[in-house]
Each structure stands twice: as C-alpha cells, then as structure tokens.
C-alpha atoms as a PDB file:
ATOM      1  CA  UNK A   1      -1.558   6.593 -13.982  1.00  0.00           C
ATOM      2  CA  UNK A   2      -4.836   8.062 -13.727  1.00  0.00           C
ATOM      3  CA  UNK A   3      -5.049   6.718 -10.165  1.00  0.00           C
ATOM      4  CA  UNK A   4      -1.913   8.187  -8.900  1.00  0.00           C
ATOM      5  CA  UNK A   5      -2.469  11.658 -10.679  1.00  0.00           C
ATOM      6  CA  UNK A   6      -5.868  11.795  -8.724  1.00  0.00           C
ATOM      7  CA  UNK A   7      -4.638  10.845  -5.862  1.00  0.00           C
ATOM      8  CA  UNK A   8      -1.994  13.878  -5.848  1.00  0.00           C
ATOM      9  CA  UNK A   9      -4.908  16.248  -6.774  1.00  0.00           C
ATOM     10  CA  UNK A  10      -6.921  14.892  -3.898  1.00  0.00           C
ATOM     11  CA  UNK A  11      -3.884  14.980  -1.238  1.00  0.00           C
ATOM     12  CA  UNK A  12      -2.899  18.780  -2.684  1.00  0.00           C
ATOM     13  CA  UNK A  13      -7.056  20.095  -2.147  1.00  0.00           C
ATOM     14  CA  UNK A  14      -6.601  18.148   1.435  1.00  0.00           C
ATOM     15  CA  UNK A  15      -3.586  20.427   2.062  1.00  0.00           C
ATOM     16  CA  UNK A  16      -4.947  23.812   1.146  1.00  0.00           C
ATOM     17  CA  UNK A  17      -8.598  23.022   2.726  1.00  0.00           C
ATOM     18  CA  UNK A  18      -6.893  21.840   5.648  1.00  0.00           C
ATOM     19  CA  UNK A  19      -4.006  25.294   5.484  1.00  0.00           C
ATOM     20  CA  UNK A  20      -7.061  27.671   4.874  1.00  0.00           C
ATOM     21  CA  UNK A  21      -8.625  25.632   8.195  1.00  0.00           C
ATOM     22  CA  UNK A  22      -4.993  26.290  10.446  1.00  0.00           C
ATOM     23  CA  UNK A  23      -5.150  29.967   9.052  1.00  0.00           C
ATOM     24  CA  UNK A  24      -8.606  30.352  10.297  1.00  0.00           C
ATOM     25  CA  UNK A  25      -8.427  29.123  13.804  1.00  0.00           C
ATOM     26  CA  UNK A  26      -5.076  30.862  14.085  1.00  0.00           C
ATOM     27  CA  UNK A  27      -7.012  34.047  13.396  1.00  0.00           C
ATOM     28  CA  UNK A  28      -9.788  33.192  15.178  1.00  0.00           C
ATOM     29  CA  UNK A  29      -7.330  32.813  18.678  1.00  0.00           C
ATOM     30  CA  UNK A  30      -5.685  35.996  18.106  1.00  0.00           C
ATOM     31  CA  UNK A  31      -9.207  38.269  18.031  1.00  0.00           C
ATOM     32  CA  UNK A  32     -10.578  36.447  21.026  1.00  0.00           C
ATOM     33  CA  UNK A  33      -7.361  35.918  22.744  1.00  0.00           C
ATOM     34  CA  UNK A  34      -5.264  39.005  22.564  1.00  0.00           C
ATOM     35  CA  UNK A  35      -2.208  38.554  25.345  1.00  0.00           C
ATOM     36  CA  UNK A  36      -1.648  35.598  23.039  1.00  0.00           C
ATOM     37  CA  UNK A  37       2.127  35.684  22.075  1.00  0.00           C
ATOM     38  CA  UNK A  38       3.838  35.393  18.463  1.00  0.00           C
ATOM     39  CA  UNK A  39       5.463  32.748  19.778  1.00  0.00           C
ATOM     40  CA  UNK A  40       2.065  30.159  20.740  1.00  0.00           C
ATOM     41  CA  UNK A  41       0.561  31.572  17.390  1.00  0.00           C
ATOM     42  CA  UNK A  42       3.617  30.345  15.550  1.00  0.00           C
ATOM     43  CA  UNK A  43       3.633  27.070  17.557  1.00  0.00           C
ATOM     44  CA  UNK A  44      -0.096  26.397  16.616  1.00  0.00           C
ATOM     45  CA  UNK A  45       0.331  27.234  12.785  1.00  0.00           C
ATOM     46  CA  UNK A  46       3.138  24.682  12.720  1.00  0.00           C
ATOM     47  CA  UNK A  47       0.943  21.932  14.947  1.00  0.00           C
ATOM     48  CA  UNK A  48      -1.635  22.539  12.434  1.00  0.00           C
ATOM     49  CA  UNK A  49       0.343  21.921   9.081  1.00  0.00           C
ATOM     50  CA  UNK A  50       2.337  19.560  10.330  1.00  0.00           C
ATOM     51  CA  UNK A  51      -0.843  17.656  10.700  1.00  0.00           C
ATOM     52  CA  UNK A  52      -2.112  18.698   7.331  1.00  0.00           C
ATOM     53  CA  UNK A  53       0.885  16.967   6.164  1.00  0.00           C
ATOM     54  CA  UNK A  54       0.917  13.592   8.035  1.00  0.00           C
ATOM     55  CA  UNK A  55      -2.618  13.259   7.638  1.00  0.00           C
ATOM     56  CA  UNK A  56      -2.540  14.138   3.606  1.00  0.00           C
ATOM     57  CA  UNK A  57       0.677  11.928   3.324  1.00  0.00           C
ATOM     58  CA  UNK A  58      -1.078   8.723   4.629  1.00  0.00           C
ATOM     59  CA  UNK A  59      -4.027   9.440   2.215  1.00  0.00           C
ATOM     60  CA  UNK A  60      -1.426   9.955  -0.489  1.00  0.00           C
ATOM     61  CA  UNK A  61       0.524   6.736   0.737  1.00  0.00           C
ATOM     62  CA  UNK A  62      -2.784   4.157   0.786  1.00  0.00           C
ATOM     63  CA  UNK A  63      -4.529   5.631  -1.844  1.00  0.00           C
ATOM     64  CA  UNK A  64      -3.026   3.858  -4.815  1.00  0.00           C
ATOM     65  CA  UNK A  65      -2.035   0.202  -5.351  1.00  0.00           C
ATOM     66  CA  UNK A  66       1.470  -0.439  -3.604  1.00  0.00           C
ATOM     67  CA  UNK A  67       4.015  -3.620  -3.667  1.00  0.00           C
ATOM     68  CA  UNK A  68       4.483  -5.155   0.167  1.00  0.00           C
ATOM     69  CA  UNK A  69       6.915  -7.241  -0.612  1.00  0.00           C
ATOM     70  CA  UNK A  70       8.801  -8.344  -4.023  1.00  0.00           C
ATOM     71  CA  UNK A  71      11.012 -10.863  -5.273  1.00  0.00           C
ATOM     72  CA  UNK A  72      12.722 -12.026  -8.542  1.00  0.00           C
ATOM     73  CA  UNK A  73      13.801 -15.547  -9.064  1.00  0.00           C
ATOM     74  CA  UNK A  74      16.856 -16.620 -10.132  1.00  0.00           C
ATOM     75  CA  UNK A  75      14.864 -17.688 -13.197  1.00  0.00           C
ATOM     76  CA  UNK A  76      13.305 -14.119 -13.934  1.00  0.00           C
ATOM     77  CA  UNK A  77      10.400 -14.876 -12.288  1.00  0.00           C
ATOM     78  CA  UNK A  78       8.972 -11.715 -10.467  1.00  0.00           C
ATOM     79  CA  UNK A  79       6.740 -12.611  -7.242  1.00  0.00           C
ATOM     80  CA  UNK A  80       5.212  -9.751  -5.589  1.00  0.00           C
ATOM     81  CA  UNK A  81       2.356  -9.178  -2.650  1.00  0.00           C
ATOM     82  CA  UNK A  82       0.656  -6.140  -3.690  1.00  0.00           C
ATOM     83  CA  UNK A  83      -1.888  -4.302  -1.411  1.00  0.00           C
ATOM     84  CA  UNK A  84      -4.736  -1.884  -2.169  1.00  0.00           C
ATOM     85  CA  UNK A  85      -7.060   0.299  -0.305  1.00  0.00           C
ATOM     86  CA  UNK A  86     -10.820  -0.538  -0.875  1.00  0.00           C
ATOM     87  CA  UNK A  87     -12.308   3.026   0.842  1.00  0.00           C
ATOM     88  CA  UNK A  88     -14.603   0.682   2.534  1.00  0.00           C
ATOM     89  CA  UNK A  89     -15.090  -0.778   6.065  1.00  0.00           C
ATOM     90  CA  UNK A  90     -13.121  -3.635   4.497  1.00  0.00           C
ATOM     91  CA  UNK A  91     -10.104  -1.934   4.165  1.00  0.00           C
ATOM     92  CA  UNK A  92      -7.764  -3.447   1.878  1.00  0.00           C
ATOM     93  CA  UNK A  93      -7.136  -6.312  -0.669  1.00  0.00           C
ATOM     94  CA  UNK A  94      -4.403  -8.119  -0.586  1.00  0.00           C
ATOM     95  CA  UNK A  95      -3.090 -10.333  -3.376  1.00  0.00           C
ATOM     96  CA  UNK A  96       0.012 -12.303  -4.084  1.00  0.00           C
ATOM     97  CA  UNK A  97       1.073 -11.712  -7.796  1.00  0.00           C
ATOM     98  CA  UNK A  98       3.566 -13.527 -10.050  1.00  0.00           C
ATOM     99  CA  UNK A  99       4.963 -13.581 -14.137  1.00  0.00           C
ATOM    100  CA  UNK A 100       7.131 -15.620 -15.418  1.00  0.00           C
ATOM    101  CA  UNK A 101       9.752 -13.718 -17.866  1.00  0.00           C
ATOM    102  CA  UNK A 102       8.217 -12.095 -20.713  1.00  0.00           C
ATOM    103  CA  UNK A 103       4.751 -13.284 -19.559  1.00  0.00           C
ATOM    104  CA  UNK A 104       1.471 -11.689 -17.925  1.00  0.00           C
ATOM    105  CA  UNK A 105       0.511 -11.388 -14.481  1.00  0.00           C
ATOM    106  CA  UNK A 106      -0.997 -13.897 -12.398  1.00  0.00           C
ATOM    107  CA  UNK A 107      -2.752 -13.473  -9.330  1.00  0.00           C
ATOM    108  CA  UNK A 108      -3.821 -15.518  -6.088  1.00  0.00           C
ATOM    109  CA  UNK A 109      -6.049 -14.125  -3.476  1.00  0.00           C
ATOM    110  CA  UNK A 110      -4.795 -13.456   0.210  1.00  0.00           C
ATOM    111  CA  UNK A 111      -7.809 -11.281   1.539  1.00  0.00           C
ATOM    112  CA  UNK A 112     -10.240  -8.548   0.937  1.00  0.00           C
ATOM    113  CA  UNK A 113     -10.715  -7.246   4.479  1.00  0.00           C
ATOM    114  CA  UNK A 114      -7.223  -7.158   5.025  1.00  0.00           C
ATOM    115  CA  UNK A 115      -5.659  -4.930   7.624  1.00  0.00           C
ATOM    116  CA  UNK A 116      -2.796  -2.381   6.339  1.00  0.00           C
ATOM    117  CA  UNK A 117       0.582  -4.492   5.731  1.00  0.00           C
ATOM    118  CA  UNK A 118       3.596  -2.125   5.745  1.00  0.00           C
ATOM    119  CA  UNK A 119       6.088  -4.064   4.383  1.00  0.00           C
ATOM    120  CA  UNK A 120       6.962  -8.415   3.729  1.00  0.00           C
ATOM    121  CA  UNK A 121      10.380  -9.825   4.425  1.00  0.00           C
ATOM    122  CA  UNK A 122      11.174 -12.093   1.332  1.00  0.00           C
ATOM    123  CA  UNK A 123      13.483 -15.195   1.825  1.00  0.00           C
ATOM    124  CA  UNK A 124      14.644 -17.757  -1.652  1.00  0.00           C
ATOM    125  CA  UNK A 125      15.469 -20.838  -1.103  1.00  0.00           C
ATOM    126  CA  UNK A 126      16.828 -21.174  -5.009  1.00  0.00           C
ATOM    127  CA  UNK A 127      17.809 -24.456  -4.453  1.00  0.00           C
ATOM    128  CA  UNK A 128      14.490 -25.983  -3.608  1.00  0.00           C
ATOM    129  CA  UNK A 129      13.085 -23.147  -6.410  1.00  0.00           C
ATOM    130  CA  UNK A 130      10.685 -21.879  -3.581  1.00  0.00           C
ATOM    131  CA  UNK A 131      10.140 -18.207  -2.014  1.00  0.00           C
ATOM    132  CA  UNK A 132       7.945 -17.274   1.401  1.00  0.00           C
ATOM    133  CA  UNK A 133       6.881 -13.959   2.370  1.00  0.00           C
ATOM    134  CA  UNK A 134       6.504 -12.838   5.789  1.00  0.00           C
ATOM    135  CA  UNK A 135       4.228 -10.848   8.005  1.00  0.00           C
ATOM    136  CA  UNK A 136       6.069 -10.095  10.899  1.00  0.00           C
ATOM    137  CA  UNK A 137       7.134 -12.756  12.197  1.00  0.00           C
ATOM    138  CA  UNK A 138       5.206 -15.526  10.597  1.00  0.00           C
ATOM    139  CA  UNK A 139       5.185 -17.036   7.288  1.00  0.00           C
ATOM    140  CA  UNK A 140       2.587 -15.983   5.344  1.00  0.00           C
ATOM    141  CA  UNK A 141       2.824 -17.200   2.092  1.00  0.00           C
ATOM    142  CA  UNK A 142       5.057 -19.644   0.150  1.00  0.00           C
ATOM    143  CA  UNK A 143       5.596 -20.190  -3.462  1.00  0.00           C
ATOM    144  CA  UNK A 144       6.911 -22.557  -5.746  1.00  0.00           C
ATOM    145  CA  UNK A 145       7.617 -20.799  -8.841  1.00  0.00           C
ATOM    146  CA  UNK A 146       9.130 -23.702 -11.237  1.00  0.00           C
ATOM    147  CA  UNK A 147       5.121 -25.224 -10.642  1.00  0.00           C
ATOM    148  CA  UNK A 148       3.476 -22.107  -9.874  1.00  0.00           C
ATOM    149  CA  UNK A 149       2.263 -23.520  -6.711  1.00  0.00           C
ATOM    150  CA  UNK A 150       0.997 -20.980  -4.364  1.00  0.00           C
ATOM    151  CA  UNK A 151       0.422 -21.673  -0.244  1.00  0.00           C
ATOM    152  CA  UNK A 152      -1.593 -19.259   1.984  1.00  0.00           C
ATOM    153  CA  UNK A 153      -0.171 -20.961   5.611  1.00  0.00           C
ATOM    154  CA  UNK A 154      -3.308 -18.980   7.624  1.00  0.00           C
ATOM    155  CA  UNK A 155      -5.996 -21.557   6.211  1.00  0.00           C
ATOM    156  CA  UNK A 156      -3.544 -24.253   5.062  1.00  0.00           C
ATOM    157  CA  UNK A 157      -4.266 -23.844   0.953  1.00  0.00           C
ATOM    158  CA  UNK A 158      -2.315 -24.707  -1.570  1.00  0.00           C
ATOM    159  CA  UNK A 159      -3.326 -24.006  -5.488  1.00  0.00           C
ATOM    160  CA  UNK A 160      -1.059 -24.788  -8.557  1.00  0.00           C
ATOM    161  CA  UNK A 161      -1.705 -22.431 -11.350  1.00  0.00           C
ATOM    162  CA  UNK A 162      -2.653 -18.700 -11.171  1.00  0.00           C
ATOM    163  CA  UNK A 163      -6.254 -18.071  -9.934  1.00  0.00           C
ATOM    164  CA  UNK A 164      -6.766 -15.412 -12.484  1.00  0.00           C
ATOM    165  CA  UNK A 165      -4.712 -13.960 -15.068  1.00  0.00           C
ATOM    166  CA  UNK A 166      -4.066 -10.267 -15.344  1.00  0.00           C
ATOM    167  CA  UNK A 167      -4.009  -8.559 -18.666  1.00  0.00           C
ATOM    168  CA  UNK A 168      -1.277  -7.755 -20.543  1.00  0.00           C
ATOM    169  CA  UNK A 169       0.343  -4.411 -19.539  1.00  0.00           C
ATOM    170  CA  UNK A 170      -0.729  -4.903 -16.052  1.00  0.00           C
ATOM    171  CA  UNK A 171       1.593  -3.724 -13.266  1.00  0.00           C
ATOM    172  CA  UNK A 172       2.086  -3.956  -9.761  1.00  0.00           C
ATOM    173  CA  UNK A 173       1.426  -0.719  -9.236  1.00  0.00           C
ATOM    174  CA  UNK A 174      -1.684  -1.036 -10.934  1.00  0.00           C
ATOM    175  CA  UNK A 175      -5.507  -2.220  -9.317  1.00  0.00           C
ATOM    176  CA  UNK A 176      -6.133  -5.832  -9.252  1.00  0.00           C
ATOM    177  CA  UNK A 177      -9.990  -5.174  -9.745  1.00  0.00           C
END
C-alpha cells in the first residue's frame, strides 16, 4: 500500500514541477515573443500538460508491482505473471506466481533484466490440468498446476515445486523482493 501511495505522491510532485515548468516557458515566449497569438500560447500550454500527463502516467503505471497476465484453474488455483520495475539499467523482474486455494504464494523466476511486458494471453487446457502464457506470439511459459510443474520454453526448464515461497498475506500486487 505504501508503494502505491508513494507512487501517487511522486506522479502528483511530477505534475505540478512539470505545470510550474509549461507555465514558465509559456511566459517566457510571450515577453520575448510579443506578435505571439492567444491561440499558439494556448496550443503550447496544452502540448506541455499533455506531456506532463503521459509522461507522469507511465511513471505512475510502472512504478508499482502489476499482474501481466492471470489465470484461475478450474480447481481454484490462481496462476499469475507479475512484473515489477527495478529503477535500474535492468529494468524489470519478471516472475510467474501461483497458490493453490486457501494457500500462500509461490514463485518461479522468469528474468530480472526483463524488458516491459504489457500484457500475456492465457490459454487452459483443463483437461490435461495445464495453462501457458504468452508473449506475443510465442509461448512463454507453461504450467501444470495439479504437480506444480513450471516450464520457462526460452531456455527449455522445467522445475516441479515453487522456487520460493511467498509469505502469507502476499499479493500480486505486492513486490516479489
């Protein structure tokens, strides 16, 4: 929570440094530039926070732990890919996380200089008890939930059995670290 509530205060200061900066240079054109119309100065102000916007959005939007991609099992199993900004040249981490109803968090390891992953197609297969996430295009993952086994198709590995256990209370939405 803590995480998210800084995140807002840091997008928010972003806005009004970045508003006080538009308000500026606007003022600054119109002394040096007087034939300047309204109409360019109102043009300019809106180029300025719409920028302000995007640019505090995307900090807003990577900032915090998100889910890529989710799915629940027919069982209650929740599986979920769950991506996280390290403010590093490494950019993100990228895990694959699972629980089994009523139990903790487990989590297997998919990269820590991962680049940003928008979103993961999901398809079940509830017959063979299996799930596989997507990047684009390409499987990326599969999982076997009744054994827990967990496939990263990029290097070919397959583990059965979380790699580490989260504690209890852990969310998604929460760090992995």
């Amino acid at each position: 929570m803590s995480i998210r509530i800084t995140s807002v205060v840091i997008a928010v200061a972003l806005l009004l440094v970045a508003s006080a900066f538009g308000v500026f240079v606007i003022s600054m054109v119109g002394r040096h530039v007087r034939t300047m119309r309204v109409r360019a100065r109102i043009i300019l102000g809106t180029v300025v926070g719409t920028l302000v916007v995007g640019v505090s959005s995307c900090v807003h939007h990577i900032s915090s732990p998100r889910v890529v991609g989710r799915a629940v099992a027919p069982d209650g199993t929740e599986m979920c890919i769950v991506q996280e900004c390290n403010w590093s040249p490494e950019p993100f981490t990228t895990s694959f996380v699972y629980r089994r109803p009523g139990g903790t968090w487990g989590r297997f390891y998919f990269d820590h200089q991962d680049i940003y992953w928008a979103s993961s197609r999901v398809s079940l297969d509830t017959n063979a008890g299996v799930s596989v996430f997507y990047r684009g295009a390409s499987r990326t993952i599969t999982f076997a939930w009744a054994t827990e086994t967990y496939t990263m198709h990029r290097w070919s590995r397959t583990i059965t059995g979380a790699q580490w256990q989260l504690p209890a209370g852990w969310t998604p939405h929460m760090s992995v670290h």
